[in-house]
C-alpha atoms as a PDB file:
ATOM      1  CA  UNK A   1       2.412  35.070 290.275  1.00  0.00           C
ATOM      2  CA  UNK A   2       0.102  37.401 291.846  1.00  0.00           C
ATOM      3  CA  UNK A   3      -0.692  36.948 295.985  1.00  0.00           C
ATOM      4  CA  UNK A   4      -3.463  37.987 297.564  1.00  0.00           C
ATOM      5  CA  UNK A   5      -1.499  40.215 300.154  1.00  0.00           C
ATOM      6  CA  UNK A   6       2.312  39.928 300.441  1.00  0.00           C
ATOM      7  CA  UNK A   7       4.210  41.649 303.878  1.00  0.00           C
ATOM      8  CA  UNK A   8       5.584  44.929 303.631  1.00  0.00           C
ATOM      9  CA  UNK A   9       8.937  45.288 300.965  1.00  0.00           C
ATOM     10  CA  UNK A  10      10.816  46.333 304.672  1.00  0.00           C
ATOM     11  CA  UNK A  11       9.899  43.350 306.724  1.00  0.00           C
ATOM     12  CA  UNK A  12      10.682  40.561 304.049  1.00  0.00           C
ATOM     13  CA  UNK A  13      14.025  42.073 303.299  1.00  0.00           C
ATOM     14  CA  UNK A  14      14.770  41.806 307.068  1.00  0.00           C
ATOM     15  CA  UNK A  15      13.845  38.611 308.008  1.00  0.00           C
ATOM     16  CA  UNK A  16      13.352  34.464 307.329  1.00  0.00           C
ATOM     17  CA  UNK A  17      14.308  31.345 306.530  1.00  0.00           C
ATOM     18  CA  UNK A  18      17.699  31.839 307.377  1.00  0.00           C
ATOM     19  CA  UNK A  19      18.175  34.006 304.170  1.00  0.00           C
ATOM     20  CA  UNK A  20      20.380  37.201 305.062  1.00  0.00           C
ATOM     21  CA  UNK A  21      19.618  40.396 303.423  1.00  0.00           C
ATOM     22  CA  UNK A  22      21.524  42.783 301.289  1.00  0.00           C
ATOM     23  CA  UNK A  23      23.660  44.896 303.263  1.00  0.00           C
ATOM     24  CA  UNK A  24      23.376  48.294 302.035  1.00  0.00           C
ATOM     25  CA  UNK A  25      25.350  51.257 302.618  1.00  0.00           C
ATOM     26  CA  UNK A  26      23.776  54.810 302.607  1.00  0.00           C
ATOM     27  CA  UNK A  27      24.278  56.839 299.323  1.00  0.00           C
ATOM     28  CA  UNK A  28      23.893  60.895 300.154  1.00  0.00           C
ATOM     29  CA  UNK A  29      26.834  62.948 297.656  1.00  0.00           C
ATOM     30  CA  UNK A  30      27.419  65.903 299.230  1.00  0.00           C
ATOM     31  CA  UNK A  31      29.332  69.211 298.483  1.00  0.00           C
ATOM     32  CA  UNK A  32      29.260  68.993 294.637  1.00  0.00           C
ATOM     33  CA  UNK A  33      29.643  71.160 291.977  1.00  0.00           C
ATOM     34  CA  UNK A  34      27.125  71.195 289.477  1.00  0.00           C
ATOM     35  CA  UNK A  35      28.768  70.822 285.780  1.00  0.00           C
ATOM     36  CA  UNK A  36      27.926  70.601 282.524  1.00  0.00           C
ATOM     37  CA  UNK A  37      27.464  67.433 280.316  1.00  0.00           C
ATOM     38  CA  UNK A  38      29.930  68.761 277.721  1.00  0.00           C
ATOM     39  CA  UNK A  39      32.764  67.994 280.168  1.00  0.00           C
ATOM     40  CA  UNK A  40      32.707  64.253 280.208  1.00  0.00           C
ATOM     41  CA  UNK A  41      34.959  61.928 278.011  1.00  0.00           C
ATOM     42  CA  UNK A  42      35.995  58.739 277.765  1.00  0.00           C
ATOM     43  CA  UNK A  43      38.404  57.485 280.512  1.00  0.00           C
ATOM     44  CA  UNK A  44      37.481  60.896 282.352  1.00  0.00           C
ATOM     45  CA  UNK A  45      37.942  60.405 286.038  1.00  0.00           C
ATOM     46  CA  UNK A  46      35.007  62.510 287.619  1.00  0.00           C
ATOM     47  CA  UNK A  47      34.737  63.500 291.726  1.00  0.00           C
ATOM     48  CA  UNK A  48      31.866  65.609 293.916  1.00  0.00           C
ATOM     49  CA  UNK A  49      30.284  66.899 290.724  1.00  0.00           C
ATOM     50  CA  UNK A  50      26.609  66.831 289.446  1.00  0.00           C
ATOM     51  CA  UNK A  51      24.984  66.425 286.535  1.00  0.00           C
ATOM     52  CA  UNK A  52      21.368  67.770 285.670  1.00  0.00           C
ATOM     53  CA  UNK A  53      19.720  67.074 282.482  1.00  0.00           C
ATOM     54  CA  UNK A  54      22.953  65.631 280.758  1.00  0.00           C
ATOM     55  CA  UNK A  55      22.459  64.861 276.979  1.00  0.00           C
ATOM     56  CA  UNK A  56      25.003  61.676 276.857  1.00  0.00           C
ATOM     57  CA  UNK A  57      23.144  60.720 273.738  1.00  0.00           C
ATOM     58  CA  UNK A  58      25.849  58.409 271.676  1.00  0.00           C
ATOM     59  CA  UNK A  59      28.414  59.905 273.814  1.00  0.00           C
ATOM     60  CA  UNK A  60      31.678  57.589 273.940  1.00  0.00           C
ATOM     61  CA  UNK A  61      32.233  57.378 277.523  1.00  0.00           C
ATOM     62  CA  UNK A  62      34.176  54.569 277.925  1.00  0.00           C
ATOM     63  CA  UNK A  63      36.504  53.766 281.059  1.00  0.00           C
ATOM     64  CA  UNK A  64      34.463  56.905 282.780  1.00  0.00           C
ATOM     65  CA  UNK A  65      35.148  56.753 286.413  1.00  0.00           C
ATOM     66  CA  UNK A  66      32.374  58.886 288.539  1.00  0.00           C
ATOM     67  CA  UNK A  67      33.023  58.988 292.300  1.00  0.00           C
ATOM     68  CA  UNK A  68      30.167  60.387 294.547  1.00  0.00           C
ATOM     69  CA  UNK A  69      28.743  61.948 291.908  1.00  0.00           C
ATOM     70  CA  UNK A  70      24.908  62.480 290.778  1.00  0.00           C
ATOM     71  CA  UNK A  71      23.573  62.187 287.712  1.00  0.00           C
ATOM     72  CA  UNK A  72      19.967  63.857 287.209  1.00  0.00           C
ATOM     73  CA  UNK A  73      17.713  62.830 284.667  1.00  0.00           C
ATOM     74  CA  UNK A  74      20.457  61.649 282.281  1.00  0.00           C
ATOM     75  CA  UNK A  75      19.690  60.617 278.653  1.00  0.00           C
ATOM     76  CA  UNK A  76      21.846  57.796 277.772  1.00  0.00           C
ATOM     77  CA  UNK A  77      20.731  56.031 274.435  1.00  0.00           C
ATOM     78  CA  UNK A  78      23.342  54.676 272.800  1.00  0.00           C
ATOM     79  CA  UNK A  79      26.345  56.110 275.346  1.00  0.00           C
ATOM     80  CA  UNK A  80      28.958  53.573 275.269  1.00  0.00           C
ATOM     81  CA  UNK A  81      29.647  53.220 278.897  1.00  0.00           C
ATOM     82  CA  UNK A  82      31.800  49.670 278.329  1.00  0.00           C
ATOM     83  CA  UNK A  83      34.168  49.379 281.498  1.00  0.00           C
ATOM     84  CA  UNK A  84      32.880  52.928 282.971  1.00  0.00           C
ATOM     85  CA  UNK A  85      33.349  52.903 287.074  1.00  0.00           C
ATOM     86  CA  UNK A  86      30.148  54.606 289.361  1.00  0.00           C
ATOM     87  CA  UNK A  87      31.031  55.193 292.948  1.00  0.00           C
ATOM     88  CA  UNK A  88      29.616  56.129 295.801  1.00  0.00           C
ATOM     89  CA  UNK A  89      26.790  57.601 292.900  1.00  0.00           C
ATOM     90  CA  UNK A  90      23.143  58.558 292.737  1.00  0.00           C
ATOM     91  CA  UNK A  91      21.828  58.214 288.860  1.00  0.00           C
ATOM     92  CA  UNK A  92      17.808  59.334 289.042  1.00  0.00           C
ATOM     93  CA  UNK A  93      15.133  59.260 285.824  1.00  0.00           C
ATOM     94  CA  UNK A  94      17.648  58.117 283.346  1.00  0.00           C
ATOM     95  CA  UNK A  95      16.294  57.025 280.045  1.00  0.00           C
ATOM     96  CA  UNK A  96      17.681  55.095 277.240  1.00  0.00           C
ATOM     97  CA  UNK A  97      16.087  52.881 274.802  1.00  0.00           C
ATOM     98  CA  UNK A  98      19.526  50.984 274.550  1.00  0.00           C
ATOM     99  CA  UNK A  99      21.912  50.787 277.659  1.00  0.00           C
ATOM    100  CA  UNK A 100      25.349  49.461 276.393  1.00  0.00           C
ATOM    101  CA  UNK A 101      28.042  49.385 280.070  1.00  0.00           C
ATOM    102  CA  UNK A 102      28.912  46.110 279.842  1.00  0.00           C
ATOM    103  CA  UNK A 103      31.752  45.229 282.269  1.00  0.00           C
ATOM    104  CA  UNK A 104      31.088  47.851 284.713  1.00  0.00           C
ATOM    105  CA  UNK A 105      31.438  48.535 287.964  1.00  0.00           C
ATOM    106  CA  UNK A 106      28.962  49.726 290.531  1.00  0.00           C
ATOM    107  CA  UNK A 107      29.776  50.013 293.751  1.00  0.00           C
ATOM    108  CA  UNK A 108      27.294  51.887 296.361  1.00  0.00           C
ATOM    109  CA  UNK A 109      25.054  53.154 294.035  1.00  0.00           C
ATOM    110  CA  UNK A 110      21.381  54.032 293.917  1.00  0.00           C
ATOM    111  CA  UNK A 111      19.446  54.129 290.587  1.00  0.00           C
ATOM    112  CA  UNK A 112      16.075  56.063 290.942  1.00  0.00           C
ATOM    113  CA  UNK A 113      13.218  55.303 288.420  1.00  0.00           C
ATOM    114  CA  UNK A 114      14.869  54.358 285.233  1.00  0.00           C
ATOM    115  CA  UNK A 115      13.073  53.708 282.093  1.00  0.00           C
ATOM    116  CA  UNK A 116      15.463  51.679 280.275  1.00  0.00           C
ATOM    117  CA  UNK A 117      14.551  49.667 277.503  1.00  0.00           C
ATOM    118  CA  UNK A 118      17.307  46.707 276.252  1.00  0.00           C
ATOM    119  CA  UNK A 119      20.073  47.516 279.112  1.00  0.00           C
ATOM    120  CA  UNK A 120      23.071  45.578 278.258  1.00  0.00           C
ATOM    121  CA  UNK A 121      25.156  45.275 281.817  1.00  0.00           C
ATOM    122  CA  UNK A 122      26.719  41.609 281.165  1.00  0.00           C
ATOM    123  CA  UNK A 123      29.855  40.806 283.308  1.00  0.00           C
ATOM    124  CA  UNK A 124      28.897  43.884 285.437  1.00  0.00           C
ATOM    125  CA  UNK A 125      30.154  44.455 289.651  1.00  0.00           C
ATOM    126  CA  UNK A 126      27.297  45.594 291.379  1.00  0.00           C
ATOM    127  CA  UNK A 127      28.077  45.509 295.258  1.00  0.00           C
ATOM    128  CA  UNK A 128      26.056  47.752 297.150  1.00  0.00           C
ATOM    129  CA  UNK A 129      23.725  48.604 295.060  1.00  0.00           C
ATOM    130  CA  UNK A 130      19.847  49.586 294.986  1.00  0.00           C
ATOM    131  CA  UNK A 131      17.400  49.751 292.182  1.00  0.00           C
ATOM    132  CA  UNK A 132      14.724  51.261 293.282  1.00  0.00           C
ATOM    133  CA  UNK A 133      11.429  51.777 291.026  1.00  0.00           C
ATOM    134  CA  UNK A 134      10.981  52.182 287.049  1.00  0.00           C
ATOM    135  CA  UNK A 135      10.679  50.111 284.252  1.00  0.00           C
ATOM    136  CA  UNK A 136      13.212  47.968 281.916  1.00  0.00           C
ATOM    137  CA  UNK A 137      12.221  45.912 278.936  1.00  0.00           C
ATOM    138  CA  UNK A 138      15.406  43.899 279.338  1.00  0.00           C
ATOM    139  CA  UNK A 139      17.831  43.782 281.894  1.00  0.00           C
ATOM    140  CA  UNK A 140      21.019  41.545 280.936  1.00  0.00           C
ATOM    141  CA  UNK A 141      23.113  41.135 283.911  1.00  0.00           C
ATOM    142  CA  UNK A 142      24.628  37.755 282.555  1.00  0.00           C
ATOM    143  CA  UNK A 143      28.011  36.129 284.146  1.00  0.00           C
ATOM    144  CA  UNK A 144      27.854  39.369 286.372  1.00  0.00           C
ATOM    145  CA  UNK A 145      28.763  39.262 290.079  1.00  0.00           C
ATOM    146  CA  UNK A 146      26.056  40.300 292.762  1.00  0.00           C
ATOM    147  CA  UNK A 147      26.874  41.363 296.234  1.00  0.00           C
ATOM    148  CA  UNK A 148      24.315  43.175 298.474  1.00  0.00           C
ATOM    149  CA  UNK A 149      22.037  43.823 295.758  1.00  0.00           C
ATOM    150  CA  UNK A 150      18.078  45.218 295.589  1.00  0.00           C
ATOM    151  CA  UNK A 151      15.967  45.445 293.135  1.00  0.00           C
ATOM    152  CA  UNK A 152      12.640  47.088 294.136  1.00  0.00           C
ATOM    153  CA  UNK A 153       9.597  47.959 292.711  1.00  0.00           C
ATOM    154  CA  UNK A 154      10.461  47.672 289.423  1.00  0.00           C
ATOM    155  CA  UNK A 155       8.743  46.251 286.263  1.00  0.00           C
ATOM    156  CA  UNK A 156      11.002  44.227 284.077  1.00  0.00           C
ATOM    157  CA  UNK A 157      10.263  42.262 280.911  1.00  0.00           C
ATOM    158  CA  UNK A 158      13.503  39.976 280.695  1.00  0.00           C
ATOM    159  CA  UNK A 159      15.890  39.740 283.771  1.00  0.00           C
ATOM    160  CA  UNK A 160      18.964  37.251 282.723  1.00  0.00           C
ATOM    161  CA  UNK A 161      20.839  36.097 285.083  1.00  0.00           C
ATOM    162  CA  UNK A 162      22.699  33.319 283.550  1.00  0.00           C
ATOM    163  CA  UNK A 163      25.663  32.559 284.843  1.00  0.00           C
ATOM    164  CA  UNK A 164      25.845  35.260 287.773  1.00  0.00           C
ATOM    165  CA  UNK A 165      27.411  34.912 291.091  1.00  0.00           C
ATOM    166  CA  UNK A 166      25.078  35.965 293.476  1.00  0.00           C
ATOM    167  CA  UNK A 167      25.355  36.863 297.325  1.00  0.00           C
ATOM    168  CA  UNK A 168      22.535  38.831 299.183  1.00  0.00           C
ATOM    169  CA  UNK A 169      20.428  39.844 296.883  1.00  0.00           C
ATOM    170  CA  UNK A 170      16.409  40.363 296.692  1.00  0.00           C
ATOM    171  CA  UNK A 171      14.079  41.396 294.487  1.00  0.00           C
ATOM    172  CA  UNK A 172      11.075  43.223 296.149  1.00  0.00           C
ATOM    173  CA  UNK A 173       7.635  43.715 295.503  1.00  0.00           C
ATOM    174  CA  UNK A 174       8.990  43.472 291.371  1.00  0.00           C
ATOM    175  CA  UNK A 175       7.607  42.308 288.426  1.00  0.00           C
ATOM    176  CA  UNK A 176       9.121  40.446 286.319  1.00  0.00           C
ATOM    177  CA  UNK A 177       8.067  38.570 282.882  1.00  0.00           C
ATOM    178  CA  UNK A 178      10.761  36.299 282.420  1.00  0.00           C
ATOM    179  CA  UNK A 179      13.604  35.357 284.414  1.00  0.00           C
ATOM    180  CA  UNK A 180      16.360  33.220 283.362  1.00  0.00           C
ATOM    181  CA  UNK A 181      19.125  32.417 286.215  1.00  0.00           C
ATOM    182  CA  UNK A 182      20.570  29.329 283.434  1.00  0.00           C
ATOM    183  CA  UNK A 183      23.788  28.406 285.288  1.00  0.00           C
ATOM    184  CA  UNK A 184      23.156  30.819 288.024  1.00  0.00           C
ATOM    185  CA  UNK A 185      24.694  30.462 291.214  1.00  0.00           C
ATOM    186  CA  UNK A 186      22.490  32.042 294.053  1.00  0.00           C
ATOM    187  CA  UNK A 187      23.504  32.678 297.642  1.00  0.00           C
ATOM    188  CA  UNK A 188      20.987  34.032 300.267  1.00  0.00           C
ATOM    189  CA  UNK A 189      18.900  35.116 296.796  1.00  0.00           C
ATOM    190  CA  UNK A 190      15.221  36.567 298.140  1.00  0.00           C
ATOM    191  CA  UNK A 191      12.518  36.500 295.301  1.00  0.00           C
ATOM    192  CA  UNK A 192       9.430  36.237 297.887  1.00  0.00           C
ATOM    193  CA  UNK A 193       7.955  39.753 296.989  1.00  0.00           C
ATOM    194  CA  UNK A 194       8.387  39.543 293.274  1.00  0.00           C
ATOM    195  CA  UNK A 195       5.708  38.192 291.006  1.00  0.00           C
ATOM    196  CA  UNK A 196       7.372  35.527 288.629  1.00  0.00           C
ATOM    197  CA  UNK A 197       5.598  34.644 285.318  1.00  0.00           C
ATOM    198  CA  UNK A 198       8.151  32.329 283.557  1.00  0.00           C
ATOM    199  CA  UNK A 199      11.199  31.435 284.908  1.00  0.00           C
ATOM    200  CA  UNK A 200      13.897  29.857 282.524  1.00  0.00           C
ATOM    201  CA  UNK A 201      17.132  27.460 283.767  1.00  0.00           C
ATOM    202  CA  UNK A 202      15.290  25.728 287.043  1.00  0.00           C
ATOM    203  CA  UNK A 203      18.452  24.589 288.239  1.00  0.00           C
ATOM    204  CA  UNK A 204      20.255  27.673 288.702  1.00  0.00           C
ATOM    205  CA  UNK A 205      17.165  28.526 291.132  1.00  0.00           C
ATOM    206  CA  UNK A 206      18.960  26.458 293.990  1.00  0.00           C
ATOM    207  CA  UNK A 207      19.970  29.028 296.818  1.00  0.00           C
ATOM    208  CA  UNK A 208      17.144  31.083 295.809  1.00  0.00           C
ATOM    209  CA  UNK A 209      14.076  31.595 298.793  1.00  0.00           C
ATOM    210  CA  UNK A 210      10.590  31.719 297.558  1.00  0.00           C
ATOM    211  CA  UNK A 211       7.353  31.649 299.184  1.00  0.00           C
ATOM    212  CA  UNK A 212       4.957  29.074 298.955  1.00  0.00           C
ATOM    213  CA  UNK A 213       2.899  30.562 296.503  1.00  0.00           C
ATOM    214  CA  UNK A 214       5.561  30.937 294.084  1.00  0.00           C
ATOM    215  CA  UNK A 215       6.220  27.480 294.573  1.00  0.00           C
ATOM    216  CA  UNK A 216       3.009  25.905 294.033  1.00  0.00           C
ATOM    217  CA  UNK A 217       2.603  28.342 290.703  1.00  0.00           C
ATOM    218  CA  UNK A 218       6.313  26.553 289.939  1.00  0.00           C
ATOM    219  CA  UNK A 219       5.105  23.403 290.507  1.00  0.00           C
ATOM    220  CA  UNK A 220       3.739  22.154 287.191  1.00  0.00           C
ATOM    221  CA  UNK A 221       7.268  23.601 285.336  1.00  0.00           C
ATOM    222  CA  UNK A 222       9.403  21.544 288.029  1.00  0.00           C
ATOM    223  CA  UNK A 223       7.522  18.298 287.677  1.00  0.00           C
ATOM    224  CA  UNK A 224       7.984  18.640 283.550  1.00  0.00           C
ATOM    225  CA  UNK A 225      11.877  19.372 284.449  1.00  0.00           C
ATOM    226  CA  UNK A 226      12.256  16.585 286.595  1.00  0.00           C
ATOM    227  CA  UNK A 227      10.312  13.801 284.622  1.00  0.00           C
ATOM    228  CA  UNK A 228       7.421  13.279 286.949  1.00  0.00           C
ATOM    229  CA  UNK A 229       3.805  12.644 285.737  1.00  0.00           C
ATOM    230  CA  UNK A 230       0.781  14.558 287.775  1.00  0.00           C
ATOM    231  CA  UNK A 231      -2.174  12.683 286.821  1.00  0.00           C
END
């Protein structure tokens, strides 16, 4: 789906149709201590520290809790970060061909450009949180809960969102090649911005506000799901 001219990322997160927008809270950790990468381990509980250039390669970081802490440039292929906590955290340029924190929690966090290629975040807690920039293959965030959520002006392959609770979330001025929101169940869920090429699981679209582009270029796919006949 690809408009002539779309209004400014701001203005559409602020404003119609009765959807409310993502309440974000300012991320800024200050005071910290810059450390080294060698110092983090599973079920570590981390505070007012930073992290530049951390090699987390196939590190087992597990249960990790990092409060108001900054990660720079991270490499995290194949880092098991199952269950791991982020706080109050900035994470910028992180890479990793595979992404495997399932089940974790992110609360006021912003992620800055990552380049992420299957990122595996099922049953995640985002609240708070903005994604701003970069580009991700595939982003499973299936049967996770959403609250005050942005995703902005990033490219993504696959989004899944089957299954996810959603409340005040948008995705702005995105791409995205397919998105699945199968059993979805979307509250004050702004996709207006975001150029749509497939979208699987039509039902769990309900609560979701599009534009009236998107919804003519959904048009053909929603008669097909519903049984009706364009001749």
């Amino acid at each position: 789906m690809t408009p002539a001219r779309r209004p400014s990322a701001r203005s559409v997160a602020r404003s119609g149709g009765g959807t409310d927008a993502p309440r974000l809270d300012p991320v800024d950790p200050t005071g910290l201590v810059d450390m080294g990468a060698d110092l983090l381990g599973a079920r570590d509980d981390r505070e007012l520290e930073r992290f530049v250039d951390a090699d987390l390669t196939d590190r087992d970081l597990e249960g990790t809790t990092l409060r108001e802490c900054v990660l720079e440039r991270p490499r995290l292929g194949g880092a098991r970060l199952r269950g791991s906590r982020f706080v109050e955290c900035v994470v910028s340029d992180s890479t990793a061909p595979q992404l495997a924190a399932a089940r974790t929690t992110w609360h006021e966090v912003r992620v800055e450009r990552p380049r992420w290629g299957s990122a595996e975040l099922w049953d995640a807690d985002w609240r708070s949180v903005h994604l701003v920039g970069g580009k991700i293959d595939f982003l499973n965030l299936r049967g996770s809960t959403l609250t005050d959520v942005v995703i902005e002006g990033c490219s993504i392959g696959e989004l899944d969102l089957g299954g996810v609770q959603a409340m005040r979330v948008a995705l702005v001025d995105c791409r995205v090649g397919t998105l699945d929101v199968t059993g979805a169940s979307l509250a004050h869920t702004d996709l207006r911005t975001t150029d749509l090429e497939r979208v699987d699981g039509l039902e769990g679209l309900r609560g979701a506000t599009v534009d009236g582009l998107q919804l003519s270029l959904l048009a053909p796919v929603l008669a097909a799901h519903l049984g009706i006949v364009v001749d």
